[in-house]
Protein backbone atom coordinates (compact mmCIF):
# COMPACT_ATOMS: atom_id res chain seq x y z
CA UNK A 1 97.65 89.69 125.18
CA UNK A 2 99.15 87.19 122.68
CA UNK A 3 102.58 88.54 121.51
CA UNK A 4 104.27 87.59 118.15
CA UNK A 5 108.01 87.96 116.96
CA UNK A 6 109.40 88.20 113.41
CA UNK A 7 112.80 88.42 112.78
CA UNK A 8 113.12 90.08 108.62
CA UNK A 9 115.98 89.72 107.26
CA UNK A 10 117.54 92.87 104.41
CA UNK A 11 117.75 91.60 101.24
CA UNK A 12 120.57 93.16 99.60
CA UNK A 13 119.79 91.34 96.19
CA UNK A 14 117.03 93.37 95.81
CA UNK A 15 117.37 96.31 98.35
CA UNK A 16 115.06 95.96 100.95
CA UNK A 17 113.13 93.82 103.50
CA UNK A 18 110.16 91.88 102.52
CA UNK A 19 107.77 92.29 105.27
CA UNK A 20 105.30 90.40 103.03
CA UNK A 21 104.50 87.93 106.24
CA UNK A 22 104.22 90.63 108.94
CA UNK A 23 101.49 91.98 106.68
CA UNK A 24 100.02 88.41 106.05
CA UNK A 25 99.85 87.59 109.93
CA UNK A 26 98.39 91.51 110.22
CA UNK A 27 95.18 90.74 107.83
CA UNK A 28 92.72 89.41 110.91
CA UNK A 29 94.14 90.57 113.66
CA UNK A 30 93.97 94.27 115.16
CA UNK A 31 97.46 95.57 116.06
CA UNK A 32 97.77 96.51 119.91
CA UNK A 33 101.22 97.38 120.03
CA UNK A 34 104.50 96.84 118.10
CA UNK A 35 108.26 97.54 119.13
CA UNK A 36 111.11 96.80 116.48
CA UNK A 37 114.73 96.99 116.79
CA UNK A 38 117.61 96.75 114.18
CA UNK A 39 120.23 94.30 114.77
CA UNK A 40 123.26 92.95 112.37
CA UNK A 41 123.92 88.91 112.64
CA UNK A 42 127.39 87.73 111.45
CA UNK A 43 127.70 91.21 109.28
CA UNK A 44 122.90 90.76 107.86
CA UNK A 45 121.06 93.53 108.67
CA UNK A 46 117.74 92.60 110.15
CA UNK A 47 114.75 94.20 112.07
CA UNK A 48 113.53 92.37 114.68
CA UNK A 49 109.52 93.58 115.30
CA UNK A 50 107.41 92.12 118.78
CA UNK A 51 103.82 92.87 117.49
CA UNK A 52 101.26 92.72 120.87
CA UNK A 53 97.86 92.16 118.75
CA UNK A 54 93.93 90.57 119.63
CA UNK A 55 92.21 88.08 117.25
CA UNK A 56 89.62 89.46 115.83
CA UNK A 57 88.35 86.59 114.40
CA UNK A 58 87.17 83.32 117.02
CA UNK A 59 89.78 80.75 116.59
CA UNK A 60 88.88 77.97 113.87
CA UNK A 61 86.46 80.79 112.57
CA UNK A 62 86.97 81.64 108.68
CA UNK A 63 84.76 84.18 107.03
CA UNK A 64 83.43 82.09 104.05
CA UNK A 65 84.34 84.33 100.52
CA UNK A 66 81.17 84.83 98.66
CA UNK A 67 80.00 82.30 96.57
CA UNK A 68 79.32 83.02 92.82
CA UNK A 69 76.38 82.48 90.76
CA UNK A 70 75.80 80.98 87.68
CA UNK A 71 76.19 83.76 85.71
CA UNK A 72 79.24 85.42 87.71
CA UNK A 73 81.38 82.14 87.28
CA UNK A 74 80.72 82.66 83.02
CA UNK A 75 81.53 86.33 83.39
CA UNK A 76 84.64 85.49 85.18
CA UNK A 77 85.88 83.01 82.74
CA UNK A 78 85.22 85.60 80.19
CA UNK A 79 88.01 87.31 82.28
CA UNK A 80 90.36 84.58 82.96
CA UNK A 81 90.22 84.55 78.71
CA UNK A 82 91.22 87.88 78.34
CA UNK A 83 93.77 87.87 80.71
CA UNK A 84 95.14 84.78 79.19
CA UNK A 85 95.14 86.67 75.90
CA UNK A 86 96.86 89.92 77.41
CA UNK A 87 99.49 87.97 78.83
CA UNK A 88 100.50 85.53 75.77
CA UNK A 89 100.43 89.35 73.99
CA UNK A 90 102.92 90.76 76.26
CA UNK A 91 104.93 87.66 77.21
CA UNK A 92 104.44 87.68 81.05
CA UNK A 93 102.56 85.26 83.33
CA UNK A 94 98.56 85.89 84.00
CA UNK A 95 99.08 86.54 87.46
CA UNK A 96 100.77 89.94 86.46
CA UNK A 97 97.87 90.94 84.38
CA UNK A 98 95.22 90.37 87.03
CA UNK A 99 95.18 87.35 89.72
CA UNK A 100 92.25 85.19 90.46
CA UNK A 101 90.62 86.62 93.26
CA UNK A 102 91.65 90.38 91.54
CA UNK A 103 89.04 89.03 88.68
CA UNK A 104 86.78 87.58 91.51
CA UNK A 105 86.27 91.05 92.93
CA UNK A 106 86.07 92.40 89.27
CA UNK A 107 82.57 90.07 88.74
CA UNK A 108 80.99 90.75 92.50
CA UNK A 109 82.00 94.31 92.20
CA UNK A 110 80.48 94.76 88.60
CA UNK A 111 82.29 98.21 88.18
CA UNK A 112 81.25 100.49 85.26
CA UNK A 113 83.71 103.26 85.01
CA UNK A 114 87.69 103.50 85.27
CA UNK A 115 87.04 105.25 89.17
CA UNK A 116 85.33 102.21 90.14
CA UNK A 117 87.87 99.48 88.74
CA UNK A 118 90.01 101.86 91.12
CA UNK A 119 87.90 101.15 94.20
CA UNK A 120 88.36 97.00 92.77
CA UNK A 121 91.22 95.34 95.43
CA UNK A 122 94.66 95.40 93.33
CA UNK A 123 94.03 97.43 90.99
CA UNK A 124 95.94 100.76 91.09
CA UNK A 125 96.49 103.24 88.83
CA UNK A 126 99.13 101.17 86.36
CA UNK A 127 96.80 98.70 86.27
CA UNK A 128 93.60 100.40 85.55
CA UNK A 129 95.84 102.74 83.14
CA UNK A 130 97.02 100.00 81.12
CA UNK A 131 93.74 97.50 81.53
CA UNK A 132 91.33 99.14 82.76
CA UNK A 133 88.95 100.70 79.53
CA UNK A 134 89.34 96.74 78.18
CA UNK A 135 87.81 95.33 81.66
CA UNK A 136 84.99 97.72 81.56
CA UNK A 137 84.53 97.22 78.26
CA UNK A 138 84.18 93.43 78.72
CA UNK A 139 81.83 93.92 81.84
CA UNK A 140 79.77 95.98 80.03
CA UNK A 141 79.35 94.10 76.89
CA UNK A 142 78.90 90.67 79.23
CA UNK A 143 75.38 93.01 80.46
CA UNK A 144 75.19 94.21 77.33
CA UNK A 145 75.19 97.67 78.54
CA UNK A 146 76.34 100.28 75.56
């Protein structure tokens, strides 16, 4: 079985660990087995973690993201325009409104109600609290659906 180590480091600028790339590496491949242990280096905190995991995925294999229509790619620019707009309003980056592939899943989902945008990859309950009634209100004036 194919073994990987990652050695995360504590971040005591902003209080934890970021174990953004043993969730990354995690994505395609099923876990087997993982054993972690806490060491300090020259006074740093870190967790060492020896994940035993199986490819799910054929090496060189890449599932292929869905491919949009005509009509998806104008309802998704419709989106990338109203995020623009949200974020000039509130003074913060697009990417903290919604990112690309969140708006991606938005258009192939096609969800109609708040409990849907829920179900929509990235958007939790701040998000769908604060934009949610404004993206189904968009994707249901793009159908023209009252």
């Amino acid at each position: 079985m194919p073994i990987r180590i990652f050695n995360l480091k504590f971040d005591p600028a902003r209080g934890f660990i970021d174990e953004e790339s043993v969730n990354k590496f995690l994505l395609s491949r099923k876990l087997l087995d993982m054993k972690k242990e806490f060491f300090l280096c020259e006074g740093t905190p870190y967790w060492s973690i020896l994940i035993e995991y199986e490819e799910v995925l054929p090496p060189g294999e890449r599932v292929k993201p869905p491919q949009l229509n005509e009509w998806q790619h104008l309802l998704l620019a419709r989106l990338k325009e109203w995020r623009k707009a949200k974020a000039e309003e509130h003074g913060i980056p697009v990417y903290l409104v919604a990112t690309n592939s969140e708006l991606k899943s938005v258009v192939l989902s096609g969800p109609e109600t708040l409990e849907s945008l829920r179900a929509v990859r990235g958007f939790g309950s701040k998000k769908v609290e604060k934009y949610g009634k404004e993206i189904i209100d968009l994707v249901k004036g793009f159908f023209n659906k009252p």
